[in-house]
C-alpha atoms as a PDB file:
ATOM      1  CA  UNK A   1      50.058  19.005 -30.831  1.00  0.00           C
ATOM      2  CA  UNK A   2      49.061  17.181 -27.839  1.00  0.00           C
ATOM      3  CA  UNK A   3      45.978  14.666 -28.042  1.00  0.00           C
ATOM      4  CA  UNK A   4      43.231  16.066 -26.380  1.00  0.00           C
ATOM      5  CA  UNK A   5      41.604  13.494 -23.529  1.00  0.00           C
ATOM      6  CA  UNK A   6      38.215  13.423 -21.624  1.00  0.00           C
ATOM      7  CA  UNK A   7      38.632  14.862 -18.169  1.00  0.00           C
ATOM      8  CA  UNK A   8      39.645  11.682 -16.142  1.00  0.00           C
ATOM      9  CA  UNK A   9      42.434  11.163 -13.913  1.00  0.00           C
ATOM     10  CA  UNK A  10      42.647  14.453 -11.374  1.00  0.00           C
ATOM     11  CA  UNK A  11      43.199  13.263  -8.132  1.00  0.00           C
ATOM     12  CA  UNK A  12      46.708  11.588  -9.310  1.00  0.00           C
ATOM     13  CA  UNK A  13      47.298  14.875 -11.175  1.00  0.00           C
ATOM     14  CA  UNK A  14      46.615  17.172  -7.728  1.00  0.00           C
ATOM     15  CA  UNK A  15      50.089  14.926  -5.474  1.00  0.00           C
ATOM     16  CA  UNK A  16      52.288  16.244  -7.761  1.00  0.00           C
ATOM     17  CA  UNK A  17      54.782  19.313  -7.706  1.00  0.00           C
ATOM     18  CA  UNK A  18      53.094  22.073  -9.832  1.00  0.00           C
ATOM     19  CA  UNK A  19      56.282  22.125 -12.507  1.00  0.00           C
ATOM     20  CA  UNK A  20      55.556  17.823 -13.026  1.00  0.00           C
ATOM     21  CA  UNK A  21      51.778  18.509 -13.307  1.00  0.00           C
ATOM     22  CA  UNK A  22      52.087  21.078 -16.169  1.00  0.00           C
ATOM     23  CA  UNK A  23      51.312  19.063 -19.301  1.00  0.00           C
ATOM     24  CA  UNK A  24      48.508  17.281 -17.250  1.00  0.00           C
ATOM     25  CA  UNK A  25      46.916  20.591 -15.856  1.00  0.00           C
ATOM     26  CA  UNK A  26      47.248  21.835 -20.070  1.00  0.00           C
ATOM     27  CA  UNK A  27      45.592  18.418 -21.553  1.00  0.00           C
ATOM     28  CA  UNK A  28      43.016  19.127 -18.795  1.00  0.00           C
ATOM     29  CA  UNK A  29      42.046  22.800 -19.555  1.00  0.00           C
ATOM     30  CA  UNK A  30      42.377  21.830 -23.355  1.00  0.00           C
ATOM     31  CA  UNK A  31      40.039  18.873 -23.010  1.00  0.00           C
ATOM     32  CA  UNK A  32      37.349  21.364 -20.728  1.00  0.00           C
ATOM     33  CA  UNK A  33      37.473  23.961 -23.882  1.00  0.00           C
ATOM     34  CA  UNK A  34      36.781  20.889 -25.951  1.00  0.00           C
ATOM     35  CA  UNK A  35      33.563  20.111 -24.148  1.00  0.00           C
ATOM     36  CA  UNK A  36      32.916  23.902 -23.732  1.00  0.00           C
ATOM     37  CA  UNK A  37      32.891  23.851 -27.032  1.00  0.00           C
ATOM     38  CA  UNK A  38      31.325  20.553 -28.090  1.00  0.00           C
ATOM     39  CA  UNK A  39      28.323  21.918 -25.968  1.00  0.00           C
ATOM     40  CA  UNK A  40      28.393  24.960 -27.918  1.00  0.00           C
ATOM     41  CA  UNK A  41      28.174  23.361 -31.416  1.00  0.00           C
ATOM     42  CA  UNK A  42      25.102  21.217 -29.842  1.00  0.00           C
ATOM     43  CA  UNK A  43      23.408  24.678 -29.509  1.00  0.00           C
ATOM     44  CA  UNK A  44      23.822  25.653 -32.576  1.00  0.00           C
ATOM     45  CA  UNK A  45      21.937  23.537 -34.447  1.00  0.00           C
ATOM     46  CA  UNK A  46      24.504  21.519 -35.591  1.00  0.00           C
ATOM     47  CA  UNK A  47      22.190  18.500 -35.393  1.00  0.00           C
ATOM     48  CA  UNK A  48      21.485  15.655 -38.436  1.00  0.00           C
ATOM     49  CA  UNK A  49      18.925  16.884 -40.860  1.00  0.00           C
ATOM     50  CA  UNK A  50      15.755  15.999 -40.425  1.00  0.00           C
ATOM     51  CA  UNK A  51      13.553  14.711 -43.743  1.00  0.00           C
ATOM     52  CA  UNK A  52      14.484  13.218 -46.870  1.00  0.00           C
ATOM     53  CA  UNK A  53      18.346  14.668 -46.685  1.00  0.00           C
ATOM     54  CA  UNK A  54      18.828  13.384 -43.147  1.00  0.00           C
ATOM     55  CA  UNK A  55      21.113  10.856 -42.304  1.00  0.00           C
ATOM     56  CA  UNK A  56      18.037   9.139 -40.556  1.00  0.00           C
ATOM     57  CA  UNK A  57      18.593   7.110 -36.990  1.00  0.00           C
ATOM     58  CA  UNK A  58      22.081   6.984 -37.208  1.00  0.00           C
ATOM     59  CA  UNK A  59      22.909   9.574 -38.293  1.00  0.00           C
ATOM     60  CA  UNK A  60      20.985  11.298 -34.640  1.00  0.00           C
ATOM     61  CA  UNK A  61      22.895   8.527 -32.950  1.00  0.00           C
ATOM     62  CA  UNK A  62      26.347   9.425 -34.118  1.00  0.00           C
ATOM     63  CA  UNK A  63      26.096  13.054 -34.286  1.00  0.00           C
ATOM     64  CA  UNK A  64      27.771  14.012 -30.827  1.00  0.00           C
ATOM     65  CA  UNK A  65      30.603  12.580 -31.476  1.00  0.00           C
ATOM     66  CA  UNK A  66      31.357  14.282 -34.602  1.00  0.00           C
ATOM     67  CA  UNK A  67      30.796  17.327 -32.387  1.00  0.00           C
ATOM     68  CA  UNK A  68      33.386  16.220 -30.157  1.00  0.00           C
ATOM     69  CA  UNK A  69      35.759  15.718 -32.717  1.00  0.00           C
ATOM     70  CA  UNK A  70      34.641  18.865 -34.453  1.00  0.00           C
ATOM     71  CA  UNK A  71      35.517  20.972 -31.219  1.00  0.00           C
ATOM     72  CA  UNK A  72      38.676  18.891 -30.046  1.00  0.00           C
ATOM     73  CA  UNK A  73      40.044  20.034 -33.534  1.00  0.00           C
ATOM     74  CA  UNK A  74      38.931  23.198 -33.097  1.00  0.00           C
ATOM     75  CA  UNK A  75      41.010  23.739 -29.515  1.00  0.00           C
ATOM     76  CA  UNK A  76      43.826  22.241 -31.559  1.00  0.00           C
ATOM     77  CA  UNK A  77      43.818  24.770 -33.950  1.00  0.00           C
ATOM     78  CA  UNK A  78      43.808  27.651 -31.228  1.00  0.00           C
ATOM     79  CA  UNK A  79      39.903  27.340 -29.918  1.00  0.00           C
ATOM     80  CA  UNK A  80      38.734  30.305 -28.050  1.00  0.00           C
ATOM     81  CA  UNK A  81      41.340  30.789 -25.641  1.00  0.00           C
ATOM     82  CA  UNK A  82      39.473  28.963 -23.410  1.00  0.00           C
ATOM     83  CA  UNK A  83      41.790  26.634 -22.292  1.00  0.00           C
ATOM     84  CA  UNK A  84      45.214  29.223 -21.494  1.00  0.00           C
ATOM     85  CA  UNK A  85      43.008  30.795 -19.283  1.00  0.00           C
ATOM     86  CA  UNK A  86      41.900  27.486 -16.996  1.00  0.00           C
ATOM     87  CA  UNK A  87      45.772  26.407 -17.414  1.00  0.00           C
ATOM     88  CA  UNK A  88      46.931  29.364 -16.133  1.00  0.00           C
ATOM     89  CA  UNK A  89      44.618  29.709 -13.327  1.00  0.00           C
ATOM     90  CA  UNK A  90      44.974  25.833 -12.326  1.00  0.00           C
ATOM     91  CA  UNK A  91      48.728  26.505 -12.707  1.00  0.00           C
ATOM     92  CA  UNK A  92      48.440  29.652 -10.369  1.00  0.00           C
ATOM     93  CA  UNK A  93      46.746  27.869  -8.025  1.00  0.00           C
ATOM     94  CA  UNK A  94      49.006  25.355  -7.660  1.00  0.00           C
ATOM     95  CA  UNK A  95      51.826  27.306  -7.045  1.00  0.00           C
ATOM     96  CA  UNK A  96      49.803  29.462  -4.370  1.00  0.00           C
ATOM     97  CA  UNK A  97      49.249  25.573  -2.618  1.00  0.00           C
ATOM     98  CA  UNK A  98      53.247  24.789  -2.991  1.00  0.00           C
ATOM     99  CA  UNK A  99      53.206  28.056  -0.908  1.00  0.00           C
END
């Protein structure tokens, strides 16, 4: 599986030949599902607890990024198909530029 990255480093991605960029443009669409996603599971309601069977401060503090990790495991275990459909596009497009 590959490791799935927060969206970073595009510009160095974007002066490469499409066929070079490929597992870059698929960690990118994988790690956009992943925040898709992690937004998703915000609006949910998959928050802390509130009360006497909350985790209390920290457990508000710390809950996003057990949401993160909750949808980066998710787009590793297929997601929504989500991501195929940016990497395809992104890798459309950059053939269509190599044009």
């Amino acid at each position: 599986m590959t490791d799935i990255q927060p969206l970073r480093e595009i510009a160095p991605i974007a002066s490469r030949s499409t066929a070079a960029r490929v597992p870059d443009l698929r960690r990118t669409a994988e790690a956009l599902e992943a925040s898709f996603l992690a937004e998703m599971l915000k609006h949910a309601g998959l928050e802390g607890k509130a009360g006497i069977f909350g985790g209390g401060i920290g457990e508000t503090q710390f809950a996003s990024f057990l949401r993160d990790e909750q949808a980066r495991e998710m787009v590793r275990a297929g997601g929504i198909g989500l991501a195929e459909t940016i990497f395809e596009t992104l890798k459309a497009r950059g053939d269509e530029n190599a044009v």
